[in-house]
Protein backbone atom coordinates (compact mmCIF):
# COMPACT_ATOMS: atom_id res chain seq x y z
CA UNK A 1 153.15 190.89 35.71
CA UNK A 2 152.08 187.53 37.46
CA UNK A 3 150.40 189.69 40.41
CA UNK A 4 148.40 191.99 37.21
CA UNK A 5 147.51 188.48 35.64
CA UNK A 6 146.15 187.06 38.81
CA UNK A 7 144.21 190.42 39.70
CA UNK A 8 142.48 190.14 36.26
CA UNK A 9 142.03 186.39 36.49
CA UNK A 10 139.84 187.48 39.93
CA UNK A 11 138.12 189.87 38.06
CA UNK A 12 136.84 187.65 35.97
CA UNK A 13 135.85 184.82 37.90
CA UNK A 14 133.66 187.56 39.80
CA UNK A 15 132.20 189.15 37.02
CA UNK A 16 131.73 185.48 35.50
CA UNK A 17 129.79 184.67 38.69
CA UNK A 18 128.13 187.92 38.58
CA UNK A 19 126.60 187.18 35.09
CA UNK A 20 125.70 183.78 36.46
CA UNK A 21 123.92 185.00 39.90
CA UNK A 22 121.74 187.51 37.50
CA UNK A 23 121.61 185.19 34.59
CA UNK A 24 119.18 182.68 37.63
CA UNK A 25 117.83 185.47 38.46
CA UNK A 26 116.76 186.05 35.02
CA UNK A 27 115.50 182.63 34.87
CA UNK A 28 113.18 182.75 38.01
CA UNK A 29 111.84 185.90 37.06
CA UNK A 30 111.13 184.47 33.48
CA UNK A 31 109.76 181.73 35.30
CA UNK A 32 107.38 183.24 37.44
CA UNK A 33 106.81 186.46 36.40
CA UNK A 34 106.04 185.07 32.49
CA UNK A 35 104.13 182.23 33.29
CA UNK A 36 101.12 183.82 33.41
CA UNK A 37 101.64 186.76 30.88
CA UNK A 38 104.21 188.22 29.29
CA UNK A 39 107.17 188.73 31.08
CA UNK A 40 108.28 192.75 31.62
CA UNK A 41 111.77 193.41 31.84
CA UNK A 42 113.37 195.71 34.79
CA UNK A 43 113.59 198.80 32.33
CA UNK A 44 109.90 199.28 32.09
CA UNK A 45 109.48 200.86 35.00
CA UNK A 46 111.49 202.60 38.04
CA UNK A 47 113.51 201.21 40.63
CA UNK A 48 110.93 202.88 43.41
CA UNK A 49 107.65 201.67 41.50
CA UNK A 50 109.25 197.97 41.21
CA UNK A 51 110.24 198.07 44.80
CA UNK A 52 107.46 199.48 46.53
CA UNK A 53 104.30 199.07 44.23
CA UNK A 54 104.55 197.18 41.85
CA UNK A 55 106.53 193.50 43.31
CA UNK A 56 104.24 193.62 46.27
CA UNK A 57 101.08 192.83 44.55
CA UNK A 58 103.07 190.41 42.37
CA UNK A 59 104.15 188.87 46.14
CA UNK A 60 100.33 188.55 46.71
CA UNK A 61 99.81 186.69 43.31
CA UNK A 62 102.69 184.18 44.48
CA UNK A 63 101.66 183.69 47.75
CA UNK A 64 104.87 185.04 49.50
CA UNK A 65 103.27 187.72 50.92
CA UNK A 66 99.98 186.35 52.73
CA UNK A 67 96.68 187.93 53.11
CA UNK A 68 95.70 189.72 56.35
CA UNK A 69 92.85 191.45 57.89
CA UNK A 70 93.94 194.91 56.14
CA UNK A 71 93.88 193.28 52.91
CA UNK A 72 90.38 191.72 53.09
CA UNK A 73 88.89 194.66 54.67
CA UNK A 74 89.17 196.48 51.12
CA UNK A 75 86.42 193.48 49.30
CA UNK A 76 83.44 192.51 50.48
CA UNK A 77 82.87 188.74 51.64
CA UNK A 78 81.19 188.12 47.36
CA UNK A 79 84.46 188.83 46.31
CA UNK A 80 86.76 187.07 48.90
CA UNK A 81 84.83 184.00 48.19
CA UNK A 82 85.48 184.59 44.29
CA UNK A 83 88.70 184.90 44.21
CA UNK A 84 89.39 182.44 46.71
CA UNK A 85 87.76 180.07 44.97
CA UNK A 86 89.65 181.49 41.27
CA UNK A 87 92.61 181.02 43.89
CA UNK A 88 93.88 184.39 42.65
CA UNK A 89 95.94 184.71 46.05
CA UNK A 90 97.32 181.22 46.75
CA UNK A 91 97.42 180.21 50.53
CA UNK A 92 100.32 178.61 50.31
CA UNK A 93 103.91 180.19 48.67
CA UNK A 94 104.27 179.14 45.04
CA UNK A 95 108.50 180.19 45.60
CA UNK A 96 110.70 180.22 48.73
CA UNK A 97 111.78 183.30 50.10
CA UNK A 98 115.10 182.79 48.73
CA UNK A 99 113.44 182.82 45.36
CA UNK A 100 111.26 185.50 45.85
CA UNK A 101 114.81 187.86 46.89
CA UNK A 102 116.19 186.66 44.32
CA UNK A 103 113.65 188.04 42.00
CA UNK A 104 112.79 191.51 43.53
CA UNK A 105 116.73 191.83 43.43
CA UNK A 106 117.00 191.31 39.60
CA UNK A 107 114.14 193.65 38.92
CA UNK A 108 115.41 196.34 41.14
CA UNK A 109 119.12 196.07 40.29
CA UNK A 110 118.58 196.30 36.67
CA UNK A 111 115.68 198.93 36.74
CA UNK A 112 116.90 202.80 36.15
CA UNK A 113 116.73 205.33 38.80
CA UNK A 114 113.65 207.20 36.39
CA UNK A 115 112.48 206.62 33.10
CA UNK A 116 113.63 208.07 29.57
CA UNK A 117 111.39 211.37 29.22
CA UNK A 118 109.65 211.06 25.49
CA UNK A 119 108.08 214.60 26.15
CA UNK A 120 111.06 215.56 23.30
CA UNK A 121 109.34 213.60 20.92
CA UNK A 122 105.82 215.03 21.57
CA UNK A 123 107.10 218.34 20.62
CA UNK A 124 105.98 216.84 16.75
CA UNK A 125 102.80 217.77 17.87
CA UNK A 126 101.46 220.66 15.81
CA UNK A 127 99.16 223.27 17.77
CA UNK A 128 97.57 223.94 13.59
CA UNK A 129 94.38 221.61 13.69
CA UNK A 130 92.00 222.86 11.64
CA UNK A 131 90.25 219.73 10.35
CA UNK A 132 87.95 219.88 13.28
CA UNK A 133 86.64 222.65 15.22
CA UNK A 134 84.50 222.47 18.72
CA UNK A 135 80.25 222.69 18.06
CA UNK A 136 79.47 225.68 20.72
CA UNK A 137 75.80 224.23 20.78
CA UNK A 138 76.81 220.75 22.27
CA UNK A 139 74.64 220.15 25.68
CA UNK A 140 76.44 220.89 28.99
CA UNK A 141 76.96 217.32 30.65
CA UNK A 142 78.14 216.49 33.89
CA UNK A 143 81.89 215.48 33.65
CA UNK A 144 80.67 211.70 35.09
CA UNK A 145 80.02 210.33 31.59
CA UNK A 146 80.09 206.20 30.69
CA UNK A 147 79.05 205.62 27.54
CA UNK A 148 78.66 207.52 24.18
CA UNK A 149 76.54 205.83 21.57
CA UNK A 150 75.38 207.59 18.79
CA UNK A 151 72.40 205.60 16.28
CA UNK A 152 73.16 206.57 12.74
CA UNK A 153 69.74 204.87 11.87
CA UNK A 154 67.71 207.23 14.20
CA UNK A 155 70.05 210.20 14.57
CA UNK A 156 69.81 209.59 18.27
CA UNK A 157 72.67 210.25 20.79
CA UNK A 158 72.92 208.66 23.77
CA UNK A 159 75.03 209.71 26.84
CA UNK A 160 74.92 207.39 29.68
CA UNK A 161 76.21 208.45 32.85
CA UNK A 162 78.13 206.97 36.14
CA UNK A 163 75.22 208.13 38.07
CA UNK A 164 73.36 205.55 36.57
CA UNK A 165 71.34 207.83 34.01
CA UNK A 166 71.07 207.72 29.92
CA UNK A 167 70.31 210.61 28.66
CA UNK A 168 68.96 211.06 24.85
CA UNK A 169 69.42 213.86 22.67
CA UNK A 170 68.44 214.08 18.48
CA UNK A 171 70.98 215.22 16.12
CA UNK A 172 70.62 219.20 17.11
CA UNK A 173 71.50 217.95 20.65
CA UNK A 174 68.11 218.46 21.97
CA UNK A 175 67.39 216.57 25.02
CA UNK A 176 64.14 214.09 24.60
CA UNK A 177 64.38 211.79 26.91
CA UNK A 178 65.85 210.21 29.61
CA UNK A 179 66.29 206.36 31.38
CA UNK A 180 67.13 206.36 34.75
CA UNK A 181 69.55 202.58 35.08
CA UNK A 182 70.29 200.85 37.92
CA UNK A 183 73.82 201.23 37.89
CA UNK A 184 76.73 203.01 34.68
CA UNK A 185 76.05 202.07 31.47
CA UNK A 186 79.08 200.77 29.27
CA UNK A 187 77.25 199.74 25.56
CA UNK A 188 73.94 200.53 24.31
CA UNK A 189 72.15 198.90 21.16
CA UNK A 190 69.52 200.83 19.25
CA UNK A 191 66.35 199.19 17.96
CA UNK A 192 64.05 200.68 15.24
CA UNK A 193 61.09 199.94 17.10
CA UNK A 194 62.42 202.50 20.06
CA UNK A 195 63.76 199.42 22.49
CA UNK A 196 67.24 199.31 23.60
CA UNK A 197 69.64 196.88 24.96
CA UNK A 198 71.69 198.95 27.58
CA UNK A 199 74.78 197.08 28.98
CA UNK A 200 75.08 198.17 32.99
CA UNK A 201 78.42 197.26 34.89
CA UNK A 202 76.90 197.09 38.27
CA UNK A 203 79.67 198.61 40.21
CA UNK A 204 82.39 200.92 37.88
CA UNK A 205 85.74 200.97 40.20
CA UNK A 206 87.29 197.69 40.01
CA UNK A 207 85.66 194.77 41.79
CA UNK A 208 85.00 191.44 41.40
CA UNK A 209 81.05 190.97 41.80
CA UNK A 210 78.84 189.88 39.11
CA UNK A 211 76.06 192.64 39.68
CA UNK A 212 76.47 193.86 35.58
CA UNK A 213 73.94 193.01 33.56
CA UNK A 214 72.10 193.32 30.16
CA UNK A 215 68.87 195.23 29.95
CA UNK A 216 66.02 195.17 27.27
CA UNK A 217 64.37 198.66 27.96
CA UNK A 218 61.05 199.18 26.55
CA UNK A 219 58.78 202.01 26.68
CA UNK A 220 55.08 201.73 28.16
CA UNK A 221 52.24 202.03 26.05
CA UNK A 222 51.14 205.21 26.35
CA UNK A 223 55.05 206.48 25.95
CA UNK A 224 55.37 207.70 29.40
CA UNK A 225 57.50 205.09 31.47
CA UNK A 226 60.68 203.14 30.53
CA UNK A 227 60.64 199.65 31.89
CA UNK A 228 63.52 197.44 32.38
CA UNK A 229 63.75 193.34 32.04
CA UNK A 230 66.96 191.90 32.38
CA UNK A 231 68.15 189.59 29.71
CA UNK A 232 71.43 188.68 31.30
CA UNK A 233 72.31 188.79 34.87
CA UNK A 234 75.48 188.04 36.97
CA UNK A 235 78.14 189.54 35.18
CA UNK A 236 81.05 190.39 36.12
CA UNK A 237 81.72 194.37 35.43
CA UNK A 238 80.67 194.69 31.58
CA UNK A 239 82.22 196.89 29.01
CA UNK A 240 81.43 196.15 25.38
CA UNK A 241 79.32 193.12 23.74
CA UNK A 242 78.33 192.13 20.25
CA UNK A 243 75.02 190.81 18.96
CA UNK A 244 75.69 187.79 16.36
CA UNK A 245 74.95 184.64 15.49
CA UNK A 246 78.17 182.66 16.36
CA UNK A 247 76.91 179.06 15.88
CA UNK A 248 75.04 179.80 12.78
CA UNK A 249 71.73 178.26 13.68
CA UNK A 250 69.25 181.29 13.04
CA UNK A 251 69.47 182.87 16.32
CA UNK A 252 71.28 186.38 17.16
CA UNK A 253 73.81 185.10 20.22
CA UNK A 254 75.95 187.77 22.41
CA UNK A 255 79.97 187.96 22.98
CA UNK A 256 80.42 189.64 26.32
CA UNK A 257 83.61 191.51 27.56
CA UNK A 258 83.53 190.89 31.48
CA UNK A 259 85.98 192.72 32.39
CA UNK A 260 86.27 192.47 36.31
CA UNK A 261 89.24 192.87 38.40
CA UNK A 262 91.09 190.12 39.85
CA UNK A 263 88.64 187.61 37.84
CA UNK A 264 86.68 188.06 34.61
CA UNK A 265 86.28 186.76 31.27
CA UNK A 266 85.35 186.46 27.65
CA UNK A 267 81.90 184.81 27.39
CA UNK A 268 79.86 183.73 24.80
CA UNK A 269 76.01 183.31 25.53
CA UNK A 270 74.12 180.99 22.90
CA UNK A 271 70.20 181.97 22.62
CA UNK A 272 67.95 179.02 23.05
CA UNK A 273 65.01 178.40 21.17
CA UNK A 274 63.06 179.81 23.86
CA UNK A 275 65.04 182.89 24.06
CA UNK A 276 67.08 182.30 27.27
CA UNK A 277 71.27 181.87 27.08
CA UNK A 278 73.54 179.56 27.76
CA UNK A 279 76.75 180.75 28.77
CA UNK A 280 80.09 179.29 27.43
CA UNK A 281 84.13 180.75 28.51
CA UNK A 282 85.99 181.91 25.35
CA UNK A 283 88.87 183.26 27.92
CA UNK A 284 88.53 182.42 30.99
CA UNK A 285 90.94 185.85 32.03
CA UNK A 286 89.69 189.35 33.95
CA UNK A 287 90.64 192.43 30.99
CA UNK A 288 88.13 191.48 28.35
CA UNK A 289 87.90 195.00 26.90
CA UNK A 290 86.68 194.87 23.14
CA UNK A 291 85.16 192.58 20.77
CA UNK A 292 84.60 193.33 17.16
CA UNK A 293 83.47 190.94 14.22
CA UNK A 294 85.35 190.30 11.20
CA UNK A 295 86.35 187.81 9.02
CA UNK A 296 89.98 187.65 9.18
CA UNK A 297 90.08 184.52 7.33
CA UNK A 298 87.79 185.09 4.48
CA UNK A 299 85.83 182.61 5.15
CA UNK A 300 82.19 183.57 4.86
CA UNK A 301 82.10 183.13 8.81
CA UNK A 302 82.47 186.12 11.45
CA UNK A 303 85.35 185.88 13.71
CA UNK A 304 85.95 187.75 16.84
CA UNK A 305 88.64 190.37 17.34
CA UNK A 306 89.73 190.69 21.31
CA UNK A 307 91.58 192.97 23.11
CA UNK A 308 92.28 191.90 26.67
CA UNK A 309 94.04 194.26 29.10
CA UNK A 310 94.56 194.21 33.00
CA UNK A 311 97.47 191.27 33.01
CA UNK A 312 97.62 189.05 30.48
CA UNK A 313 97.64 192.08 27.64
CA UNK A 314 97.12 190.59 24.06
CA UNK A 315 95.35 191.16 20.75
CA UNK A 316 93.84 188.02 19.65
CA UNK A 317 91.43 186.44 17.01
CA UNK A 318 89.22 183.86 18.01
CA UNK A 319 88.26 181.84 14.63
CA UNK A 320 84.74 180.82 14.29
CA UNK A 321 84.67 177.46 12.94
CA UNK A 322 81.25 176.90 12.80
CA UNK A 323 78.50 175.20 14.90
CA UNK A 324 79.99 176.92 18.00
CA UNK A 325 83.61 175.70 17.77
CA UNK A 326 86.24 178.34 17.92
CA UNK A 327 89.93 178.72 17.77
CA UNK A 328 91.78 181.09 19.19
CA UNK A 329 95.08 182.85 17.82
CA UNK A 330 97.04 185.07 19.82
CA UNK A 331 98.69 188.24 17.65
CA UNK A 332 100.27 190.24 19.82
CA UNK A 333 101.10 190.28 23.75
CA UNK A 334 102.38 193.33 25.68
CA UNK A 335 103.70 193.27 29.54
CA UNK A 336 101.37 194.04 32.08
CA UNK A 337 102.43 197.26 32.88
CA UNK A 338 101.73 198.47 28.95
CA UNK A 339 97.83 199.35 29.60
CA UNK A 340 96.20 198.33 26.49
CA UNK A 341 93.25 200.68 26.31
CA UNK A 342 91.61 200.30 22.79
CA UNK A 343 92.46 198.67 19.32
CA UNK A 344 90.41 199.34 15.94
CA UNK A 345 91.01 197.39 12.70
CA UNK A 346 91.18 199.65 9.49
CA UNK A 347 93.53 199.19 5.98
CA UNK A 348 96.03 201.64 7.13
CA UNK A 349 98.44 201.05 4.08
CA UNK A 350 95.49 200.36 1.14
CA UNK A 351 97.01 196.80 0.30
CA UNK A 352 93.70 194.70 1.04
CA UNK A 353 94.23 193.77 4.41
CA UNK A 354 92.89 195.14 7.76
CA UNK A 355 95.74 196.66 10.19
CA UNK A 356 95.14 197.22 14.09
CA UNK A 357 95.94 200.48 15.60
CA UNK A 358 95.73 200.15 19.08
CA UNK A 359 96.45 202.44 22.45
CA UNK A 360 98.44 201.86 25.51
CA UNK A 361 98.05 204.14 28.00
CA UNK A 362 96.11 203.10 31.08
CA UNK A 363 97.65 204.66 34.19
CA UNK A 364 95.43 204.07 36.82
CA UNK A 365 96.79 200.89 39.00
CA UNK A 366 100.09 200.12 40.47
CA UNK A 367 102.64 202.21 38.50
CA UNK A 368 101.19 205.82 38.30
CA UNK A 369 104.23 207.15 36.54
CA UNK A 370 104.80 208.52 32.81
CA UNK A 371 106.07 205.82 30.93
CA UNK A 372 107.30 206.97 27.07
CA UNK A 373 105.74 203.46 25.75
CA UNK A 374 102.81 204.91 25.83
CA UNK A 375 100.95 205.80 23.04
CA UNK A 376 99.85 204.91 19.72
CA UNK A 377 100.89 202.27 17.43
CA UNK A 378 100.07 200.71 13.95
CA UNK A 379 100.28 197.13 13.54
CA UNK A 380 100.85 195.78 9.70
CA UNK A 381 99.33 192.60 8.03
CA UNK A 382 101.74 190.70 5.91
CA UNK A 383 98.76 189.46 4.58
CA UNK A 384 98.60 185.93 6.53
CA UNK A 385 96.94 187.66 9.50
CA UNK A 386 100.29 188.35 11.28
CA UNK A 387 100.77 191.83 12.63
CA UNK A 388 104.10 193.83 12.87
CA UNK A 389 104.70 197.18 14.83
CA UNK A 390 105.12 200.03 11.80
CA UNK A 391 104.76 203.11 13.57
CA UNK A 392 104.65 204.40 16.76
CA UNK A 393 103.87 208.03 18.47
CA UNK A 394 104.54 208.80 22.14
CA UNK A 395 101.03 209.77 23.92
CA UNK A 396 101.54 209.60 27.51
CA UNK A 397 98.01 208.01 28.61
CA UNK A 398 96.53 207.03 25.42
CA UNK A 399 92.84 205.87 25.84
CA UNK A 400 91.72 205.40 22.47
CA UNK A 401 91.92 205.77 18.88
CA UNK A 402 90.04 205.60 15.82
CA UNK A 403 90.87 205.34 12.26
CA UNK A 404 88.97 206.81 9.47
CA UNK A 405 89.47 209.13 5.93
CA UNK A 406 88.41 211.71 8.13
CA UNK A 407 89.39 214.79 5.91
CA UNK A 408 87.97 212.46 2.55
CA UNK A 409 91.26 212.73 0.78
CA UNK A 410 91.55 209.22 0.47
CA UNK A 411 93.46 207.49 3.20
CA UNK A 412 93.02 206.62 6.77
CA UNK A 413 93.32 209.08 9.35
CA UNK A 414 93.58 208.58 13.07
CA UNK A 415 92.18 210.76 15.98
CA UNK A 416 93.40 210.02 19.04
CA UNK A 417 92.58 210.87 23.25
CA UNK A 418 94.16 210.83 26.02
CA UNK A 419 92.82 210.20 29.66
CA UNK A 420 96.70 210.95 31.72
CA UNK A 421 98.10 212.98 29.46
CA UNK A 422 100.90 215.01 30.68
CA UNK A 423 100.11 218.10 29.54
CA UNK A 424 96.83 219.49 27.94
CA UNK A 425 97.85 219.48 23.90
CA UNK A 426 97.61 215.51 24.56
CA UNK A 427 94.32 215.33 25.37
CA UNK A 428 93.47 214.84 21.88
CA UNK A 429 95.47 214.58 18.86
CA UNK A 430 94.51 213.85 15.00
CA UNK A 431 97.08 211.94 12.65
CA UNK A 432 96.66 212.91 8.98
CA UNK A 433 97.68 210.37 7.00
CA UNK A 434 100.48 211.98 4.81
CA UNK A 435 101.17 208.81 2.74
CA UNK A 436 103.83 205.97 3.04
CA UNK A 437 103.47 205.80 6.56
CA UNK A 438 104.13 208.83 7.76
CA UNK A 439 101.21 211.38 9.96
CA UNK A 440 101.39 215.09 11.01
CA UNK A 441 100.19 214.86 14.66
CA UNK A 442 97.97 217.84 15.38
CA UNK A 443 96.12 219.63 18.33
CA UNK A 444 94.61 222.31 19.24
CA UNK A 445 96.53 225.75 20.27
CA UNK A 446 93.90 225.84 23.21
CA UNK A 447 92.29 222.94 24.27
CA UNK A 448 89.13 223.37 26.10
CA UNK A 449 89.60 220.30 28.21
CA UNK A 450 93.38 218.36 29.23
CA UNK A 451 92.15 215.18 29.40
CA UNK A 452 89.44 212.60 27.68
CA UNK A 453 88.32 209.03 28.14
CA UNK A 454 85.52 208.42 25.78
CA UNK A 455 85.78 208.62 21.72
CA UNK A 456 83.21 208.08 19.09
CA UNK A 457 83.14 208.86 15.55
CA UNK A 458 79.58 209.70 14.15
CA UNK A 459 78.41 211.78 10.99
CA UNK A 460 75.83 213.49 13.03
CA UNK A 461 75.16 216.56 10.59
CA UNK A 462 74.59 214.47 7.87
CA UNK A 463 77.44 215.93 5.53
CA UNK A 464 79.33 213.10 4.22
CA UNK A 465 82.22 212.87 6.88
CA UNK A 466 82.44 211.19 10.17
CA UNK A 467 82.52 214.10 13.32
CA UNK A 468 83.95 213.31 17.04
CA UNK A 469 82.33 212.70 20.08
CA UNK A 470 84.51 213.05 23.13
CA UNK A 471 83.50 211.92 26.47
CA UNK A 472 84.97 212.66 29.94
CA UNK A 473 84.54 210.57 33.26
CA UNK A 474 86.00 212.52 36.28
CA UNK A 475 87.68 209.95 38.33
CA UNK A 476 87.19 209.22 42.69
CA UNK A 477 88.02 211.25 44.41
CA UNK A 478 86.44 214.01 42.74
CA UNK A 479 87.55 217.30 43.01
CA UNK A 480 84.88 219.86 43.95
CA UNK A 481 84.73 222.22 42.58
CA UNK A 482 85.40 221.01 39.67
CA UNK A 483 87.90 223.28 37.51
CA UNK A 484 85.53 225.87 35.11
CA UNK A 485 84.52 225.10 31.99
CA UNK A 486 85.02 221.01 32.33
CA UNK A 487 82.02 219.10 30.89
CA UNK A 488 81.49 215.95 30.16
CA UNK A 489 80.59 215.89 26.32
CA UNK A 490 83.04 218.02 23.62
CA UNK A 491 81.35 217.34 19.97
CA UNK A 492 84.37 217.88 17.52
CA UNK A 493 82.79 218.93 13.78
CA UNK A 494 84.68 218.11 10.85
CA UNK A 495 85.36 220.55 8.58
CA UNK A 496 84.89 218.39 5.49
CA UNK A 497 87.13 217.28 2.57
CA UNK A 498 90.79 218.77 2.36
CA UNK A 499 91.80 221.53 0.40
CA UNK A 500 94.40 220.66 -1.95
């Protein structure tokens, strides 16, 4: 009995110290690996992705692992000096070695072997859509597409293109023109006069150099030439903007998503009375991905809604207090390893506040695997402007999603895509809203195309209900030839109010 006693006694002390050994290295990961975002836990990803992809470039970012000639040779001597000067990459190790062990063993010890598989739950979808139905007359566009913009005020679409092109077709989808851009578009702003302000990124793949820019195009007198001034310059890989007048003083200023790679930011340029900008850091983080006015606070003054992906993932509001002061108020915060891909603010649940639903599913960087936390999710307001997770649906890949009372009947609605979906009835999926929270998810039987990064919602026919626009970028390195049938441009019609 002693001898059983002292055995389990032994035990104890060892599992004790166990629990203690992990619980530090809890504490050091929480330490370093939260500090600058939020922190993931093992169970997000695979034992093989931590270990071999994944901790490595966190290494980098801690300076355990230092730079060498094979790591430089991938950035050109802009960027080095960037980043360097960002210190991104610290020279010198921010944790020991014994540290650094200590973390890659908590991650890797606790991870699985693989992840859950939530293709079981995506069986819900329904191959019965009939709300929508593919336009056979859309134009055939190369599968290399950027941006989708369509003007409701001149029935123009616009479809700009990676190889630096715009191209502009009228609501029958008749090509009439055509911009040729220095580099892919990301946002494009319509004027009534003919003039647009075309957003360019520069370079598309990641980077870090500040070649983006925003364009005023403007058509020659006699019609024949489009002509290009820049309005601003040096930015750092562009995706989305918004024209407004954030300091209230009578003149339109710009919110800029700079999304970059290893460095970007959220940037506010303020017009001067002679028309040039002055630029001011709202988030001084790469992953700027949307901005959208609102007025979350009902105050008479537009705030800014902010999704931010790449590391630090959140959904934010950034108050406008007036005369350029701002406040910012973080929502919600996902791991790094989430890909936030899109948000869009609609009254999901009719009670008089705006809800977010937003998309995870961004599968591009260090941890190429399926991961069944990807998807689509609702966010509630409680009515104070605080935002709680209400619904969820698998969608390996999710790239973006829109809400809307698509079928009239209503309620909101949600259409969804998918850009690494894993299997083709995910490339796009519409939620009807059946009431108290609950949406059939349905696809087609036979989707044209697997896979979809680009999603607009437009009434182009002119029939009282909002079509879709889906866009397609094929990603390096291409495959050639490319599989039959894939374009670049699907236009979804909408097959009007629900039958009851």
């Amino acid at each position: 009995m002693t001898k059983i006693i002292a055995v389990c006694l032994v035990f104890s002390i060892l599992i004790a110290c166990n629990n203690s050994q992990q619980s530090e290295e809890q504490k050091l990961a929480q330490s370093y690996c939260g500090g600058c975002h939020l922190m993931p836990t093992p169970d997000l990803l695979d034992k093989k992705t931590w270990k071999e992809s994944v901790l490595p470039k966190m290494a980098l970012r801690l300076g355990v692992i230092q730079q060498n000639i094979g790591f430089y040779q991938d950035f050109s001597t802009e960027e080095i000096v960037a980043f360097t000067q960002a210190n991104v990459f610290p020279e010198s190790p921010i944790v020991t070695q014994e540290q650094w062990e200590s973390i890659v063993n908590y991650y890797v010890t606790n991870a699985p072997d693989r992840l859950p598989d939530s293709a079981a739950k995506s069986t819900r979808l329904s191959p019965t859509l009939s709300q929508f139905v593919t336009k056979a007359n859309a134009p055939k566009v190369e599968p290399f597409v950027s941006l989708l913009k369509f003007d409701s005020a001149t029935q123009h679409l616009f479809v700009g293109s990676r190889r630096g092109m715009v191209t502009v077709y009228d609501r029958q989808f008749k090509r009439i023109d055509s911009i040729r851009v220095s580099s892919p578009p990301s946002d494009l702003r319509a004027y009534p006069d003919g003039s647009l302000d075309i957003l360019l990124m520069g370079i598309m793949d990641p980077n870090d150099h500040n070649r983006g820019s925003l364009e005023k195009a403007r058509k020659t007198a006699d019609g024949n030439t489009w002509v290009l001034n820049p309005v601003l310059k040096k930015l750092r890989r562009p995706v989305n903007q918004s024209f407004t007048d954030v300091d209230d003083d009578g003149l339109e200023d710009i919110v800029m998503c700079e999304y970059g790679n290893n460095i970007g930011q959220l940037s506010w340029f303020k017009q001067q009375k002679d028309h040039t900008y002055q630029a001011f850091k709202l988030d001084p983080a790469p992953g700027a991905r949307l901005v959208q006015p609102y007025d979350f606070n009902r105050d008479g003054l537009l705030d800014f809604f902010i999704l931010m992906a790449q590391g630090d993932e959140q959904l934010s509001i950034i108050y406008n207090r007036g005369g350029g002061k701002y406040e910012k108020q973080i929502l919600l915060r996902f791991p790094p390893v989430y890909g936030s891909s899109y948000a869009d603010l609609a009254d999901i649940n009719g009670d008089g506040w705006v809800d977010i639903v937003y998309t995870n599913g961004d599968n591009a960087d260090y941890s190429m695997i399926l991961k069944p936390y990807h998807g689509v999710r609702i966010f509630l307001n409680n009515g104070k402007n605080q935002f709680l997770e209400k619904w969820f649906f698998p969608l390996h890949g999710a790239s973006k999603a829109l809400a809307d009372d698509f079928d009239k009947d209503g309620d909101i609605d949600i259409a969804s895509i998918s850009y690494f979906p894993s299997k083709a009835q995910e490339g796009f999926v519409y939620f009807e809203n059946k009431g108290n929270m609950n949406f059939s998810a349905q696809t087609f039987a036979s989707p044209r195309q697997d896979k979809w990064m680009l999603l607009e919602k437009a009434d182009y026919d002119q029939d009282g209900d909002n079509d879709l626009l889906l866009g397609y970028l094929e990603r390096p390195p291409y495959r050639f030839p490319l599989p039959a049938g894939m374009t670049g441009l699907q236009v979804l019609e909408n097959k009007g109010k629900k039958q009851k």
